[in-house]
C-alpha atoms as a PDB file:
ATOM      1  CA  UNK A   1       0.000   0.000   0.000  1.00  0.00           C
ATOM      2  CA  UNK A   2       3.008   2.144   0.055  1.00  0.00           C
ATOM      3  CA  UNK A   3       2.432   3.161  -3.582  1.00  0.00           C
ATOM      4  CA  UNK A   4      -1.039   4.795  -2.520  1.00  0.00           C
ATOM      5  CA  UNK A   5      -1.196   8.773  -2.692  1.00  0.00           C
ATOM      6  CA  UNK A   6      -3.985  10.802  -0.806  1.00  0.00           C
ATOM      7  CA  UNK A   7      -5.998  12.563  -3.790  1.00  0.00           C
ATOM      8  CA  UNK A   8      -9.136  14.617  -2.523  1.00  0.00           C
ATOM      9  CA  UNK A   9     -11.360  17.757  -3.777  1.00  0.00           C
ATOM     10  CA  UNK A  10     -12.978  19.782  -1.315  1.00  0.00           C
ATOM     11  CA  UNK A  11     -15.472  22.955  -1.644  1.00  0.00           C
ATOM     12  CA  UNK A  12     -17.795  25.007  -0.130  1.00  0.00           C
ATOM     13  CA  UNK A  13     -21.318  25.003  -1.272  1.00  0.00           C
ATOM     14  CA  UNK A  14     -24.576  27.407  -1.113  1.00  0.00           C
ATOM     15  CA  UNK A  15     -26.915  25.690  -3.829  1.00  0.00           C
ATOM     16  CA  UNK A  16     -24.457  24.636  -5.661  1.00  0.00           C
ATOM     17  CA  UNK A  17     -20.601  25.120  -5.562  1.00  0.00           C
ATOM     18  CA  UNK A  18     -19.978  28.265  -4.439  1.00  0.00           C
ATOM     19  CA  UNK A  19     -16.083  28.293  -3.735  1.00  0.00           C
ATOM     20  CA  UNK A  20     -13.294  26.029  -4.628  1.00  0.00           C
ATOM     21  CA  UNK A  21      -9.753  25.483  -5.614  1.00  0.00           C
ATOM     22  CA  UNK A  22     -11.002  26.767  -9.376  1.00  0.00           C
ATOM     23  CA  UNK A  23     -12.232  29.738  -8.282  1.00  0.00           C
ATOM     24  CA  UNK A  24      -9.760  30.539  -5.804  1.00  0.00           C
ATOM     25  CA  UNK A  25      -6.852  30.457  -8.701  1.00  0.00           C
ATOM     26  CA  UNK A  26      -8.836  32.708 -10.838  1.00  0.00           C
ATOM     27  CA  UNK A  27      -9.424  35.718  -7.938  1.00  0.00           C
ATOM     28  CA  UNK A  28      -6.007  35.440  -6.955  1.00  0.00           C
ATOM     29  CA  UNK A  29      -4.657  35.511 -10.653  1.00  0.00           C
ATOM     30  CA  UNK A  30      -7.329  38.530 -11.187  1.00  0.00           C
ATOM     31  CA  UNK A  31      -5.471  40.149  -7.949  1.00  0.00           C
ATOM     32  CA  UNK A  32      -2.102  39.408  -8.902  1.00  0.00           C
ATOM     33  CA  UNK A  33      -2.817  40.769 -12.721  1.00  0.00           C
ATOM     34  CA  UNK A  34      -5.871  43.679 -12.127  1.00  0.00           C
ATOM     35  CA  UNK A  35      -7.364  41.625 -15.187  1.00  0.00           C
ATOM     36  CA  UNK A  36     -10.756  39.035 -15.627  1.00  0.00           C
ATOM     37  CA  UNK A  37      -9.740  38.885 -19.281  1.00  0.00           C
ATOM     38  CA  UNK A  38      -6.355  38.180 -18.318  1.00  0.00           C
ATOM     39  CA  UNK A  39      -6.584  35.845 -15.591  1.00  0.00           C
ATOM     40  CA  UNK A  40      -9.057  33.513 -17.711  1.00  0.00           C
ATOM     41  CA  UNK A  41      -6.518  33.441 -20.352  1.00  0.00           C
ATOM     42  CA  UNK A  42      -4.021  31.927 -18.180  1.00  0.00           C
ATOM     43  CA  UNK A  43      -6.220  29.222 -17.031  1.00  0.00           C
ATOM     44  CA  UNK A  44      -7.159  28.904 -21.028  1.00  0.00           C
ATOM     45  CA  UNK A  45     -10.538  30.104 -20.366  1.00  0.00           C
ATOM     46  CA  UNK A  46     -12.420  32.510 -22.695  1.00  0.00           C
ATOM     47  CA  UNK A  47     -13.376  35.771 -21.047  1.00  0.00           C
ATOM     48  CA  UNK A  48     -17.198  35.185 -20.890  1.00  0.00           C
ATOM     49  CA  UNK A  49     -16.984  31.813 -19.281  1.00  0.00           C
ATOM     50  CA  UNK A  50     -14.676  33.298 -16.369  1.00  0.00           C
ATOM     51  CA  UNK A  51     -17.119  36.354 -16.239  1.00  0.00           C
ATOM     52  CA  UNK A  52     -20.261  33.937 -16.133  1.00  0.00           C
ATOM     53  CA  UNK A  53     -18.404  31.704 -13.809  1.00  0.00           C
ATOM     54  CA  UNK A  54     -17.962  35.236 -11.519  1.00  0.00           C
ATOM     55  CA  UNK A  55     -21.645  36.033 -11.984  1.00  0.00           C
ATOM     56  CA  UNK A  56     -22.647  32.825 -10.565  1.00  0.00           C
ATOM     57  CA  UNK A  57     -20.481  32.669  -7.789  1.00  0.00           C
ATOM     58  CA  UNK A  58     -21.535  35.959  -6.651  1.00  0.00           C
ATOM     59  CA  UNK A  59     -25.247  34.947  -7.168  1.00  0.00           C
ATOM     60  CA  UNK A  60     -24.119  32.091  -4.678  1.00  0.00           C
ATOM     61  CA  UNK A  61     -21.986  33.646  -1.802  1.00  0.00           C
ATOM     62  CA  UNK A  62     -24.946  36.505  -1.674  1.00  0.00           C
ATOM     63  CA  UNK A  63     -21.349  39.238  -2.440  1.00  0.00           C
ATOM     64  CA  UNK A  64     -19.518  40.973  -5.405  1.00  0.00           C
ATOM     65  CA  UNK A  65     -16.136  39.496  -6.143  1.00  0.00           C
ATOM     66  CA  UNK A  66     -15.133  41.933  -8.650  1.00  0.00           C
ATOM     67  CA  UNK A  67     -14.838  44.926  -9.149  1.00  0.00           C
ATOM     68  CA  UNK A  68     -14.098  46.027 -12.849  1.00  0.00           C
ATOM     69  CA  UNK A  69     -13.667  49.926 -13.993  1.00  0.00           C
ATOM     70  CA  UNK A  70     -14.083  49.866 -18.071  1.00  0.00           C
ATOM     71  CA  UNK A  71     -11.796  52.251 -20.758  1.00  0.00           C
ATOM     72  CA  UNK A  72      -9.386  55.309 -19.819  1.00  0.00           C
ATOM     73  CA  UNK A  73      -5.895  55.583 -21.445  1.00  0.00           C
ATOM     74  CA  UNK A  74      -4.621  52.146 -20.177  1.00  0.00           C
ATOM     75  CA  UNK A  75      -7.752  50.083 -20.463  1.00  0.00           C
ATOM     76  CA  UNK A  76      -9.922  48.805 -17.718  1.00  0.00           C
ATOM     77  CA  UNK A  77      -8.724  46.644 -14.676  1.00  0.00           C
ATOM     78  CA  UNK A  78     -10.521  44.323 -12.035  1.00  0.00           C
ATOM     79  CA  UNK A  79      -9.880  44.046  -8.433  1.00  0.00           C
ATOM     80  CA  UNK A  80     -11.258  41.805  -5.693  1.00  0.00           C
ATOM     81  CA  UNK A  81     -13.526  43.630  -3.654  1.00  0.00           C
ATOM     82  CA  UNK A  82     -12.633  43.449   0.494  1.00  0.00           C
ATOM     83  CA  UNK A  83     -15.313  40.608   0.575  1.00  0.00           C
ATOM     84  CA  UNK A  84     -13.484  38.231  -1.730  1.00  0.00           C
ATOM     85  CA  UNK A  85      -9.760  39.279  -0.738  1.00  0.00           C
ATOM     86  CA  UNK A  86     -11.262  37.965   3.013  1.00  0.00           C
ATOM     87  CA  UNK A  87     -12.702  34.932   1.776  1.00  0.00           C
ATOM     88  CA  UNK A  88      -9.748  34.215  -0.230  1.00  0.00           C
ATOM     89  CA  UNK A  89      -7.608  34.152   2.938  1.00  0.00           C
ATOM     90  CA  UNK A  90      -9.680  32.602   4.632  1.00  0.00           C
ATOM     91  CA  UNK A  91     -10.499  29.656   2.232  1.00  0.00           C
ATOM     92  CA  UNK A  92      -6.860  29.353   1.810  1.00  0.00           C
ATOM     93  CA  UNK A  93      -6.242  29.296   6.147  1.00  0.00           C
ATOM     94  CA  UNK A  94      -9.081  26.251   6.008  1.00  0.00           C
ATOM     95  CA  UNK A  95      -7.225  24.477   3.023  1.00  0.00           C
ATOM     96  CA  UNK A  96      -3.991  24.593   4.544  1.00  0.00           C
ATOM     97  CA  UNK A  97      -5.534  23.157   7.852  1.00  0.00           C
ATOM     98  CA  UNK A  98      -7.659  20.258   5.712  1.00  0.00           C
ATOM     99  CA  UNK A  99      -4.250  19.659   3.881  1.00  0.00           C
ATOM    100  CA  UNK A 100      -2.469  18.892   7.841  1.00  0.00           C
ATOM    101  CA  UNK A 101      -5.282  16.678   9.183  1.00  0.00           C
ATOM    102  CA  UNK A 102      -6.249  14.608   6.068  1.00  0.00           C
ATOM    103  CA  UNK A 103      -2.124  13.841   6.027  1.00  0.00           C
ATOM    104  CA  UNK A 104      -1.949  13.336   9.112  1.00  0.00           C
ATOM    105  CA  UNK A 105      -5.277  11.351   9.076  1.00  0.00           C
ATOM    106  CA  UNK A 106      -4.063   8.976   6.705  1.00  0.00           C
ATOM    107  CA  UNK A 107      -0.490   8.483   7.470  1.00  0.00           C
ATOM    108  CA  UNK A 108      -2.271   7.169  10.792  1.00  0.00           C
ATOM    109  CA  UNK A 109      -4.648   4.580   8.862  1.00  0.00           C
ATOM    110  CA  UNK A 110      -2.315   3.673   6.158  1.00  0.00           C
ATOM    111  CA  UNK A 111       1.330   3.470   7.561  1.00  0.00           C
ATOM    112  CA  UNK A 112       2.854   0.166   7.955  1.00  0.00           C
END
C-alpha cells in the first residue's frame, strides 16, 4: 500500500458550488494581474466563461467578487472587492488546515 497517494477535492457550497480550488486560482490571478480577461486566459478560459463563472459565484456567496472599472488611457482593470480578498484568505487558512489533518489522518490509517 506504500504506492497509494492521498488525492481529494474539497469545496464550499450554497446551492451549488460556491467556492473552490477553481475559483480561488482565478481571484487570486485577477489580484495578482488587475485583469478578468487576463486571468481567464491563463487558465485557457475565454473571457465570458470566467465572467459567467464570476456572476454565478456571486449569485451564490450573496457578495460581489469583482470589481471592474471599463476604458481610460490604459484600459480597464478588475480588483477583488474586500469581501473576496477575506474569503480568499480565509479559504486558503481552512485548506492549509484540511491539507495537515487529512495527512496526518491517513499516514495514521495507512502506515505500515
Amino acid at each position: 500500500m506504500s504506492r497509494l497517494k492521498l488525492k481529494y477535492k474539497i469545496w464550499l457550497e450554497n446551492n451549488g458550488k460556491a467556492f473552490g480550488d477553481g475559483p480561488l486560482d482565478i481571484l487570486k490571478r485577477v489580484e495578482r494581474s488587475g485583469s478578468l480577461k487576463q486571468a481567464a486566459s491563463e487558465m485557457n478560459m475565454s473571457y465570458s466563461h470566467a465572467w459567467n463563472l464570476i456572476k454565478g459565484l456571486e449569485k451564490r456567496l450573496g457578495f460581489k467578487l469583482i470589481r471592474s472599472r471599463v476604458g481610460g488611457v490604459k484600459g480597464g482593470c478588475s480588483e477583488l472587492t474586500d469581501e473576496a480578498r477575506l474569503l480568499v484568505a480565509k479559504y486558503e487558512s481552512f485548506r492549509n488546515r484540511v491539507d495537515e489533518v487529512l495527512a496526518d489522518l491517513y499516514q495514521t490509517i495507512f502506515s505500515e
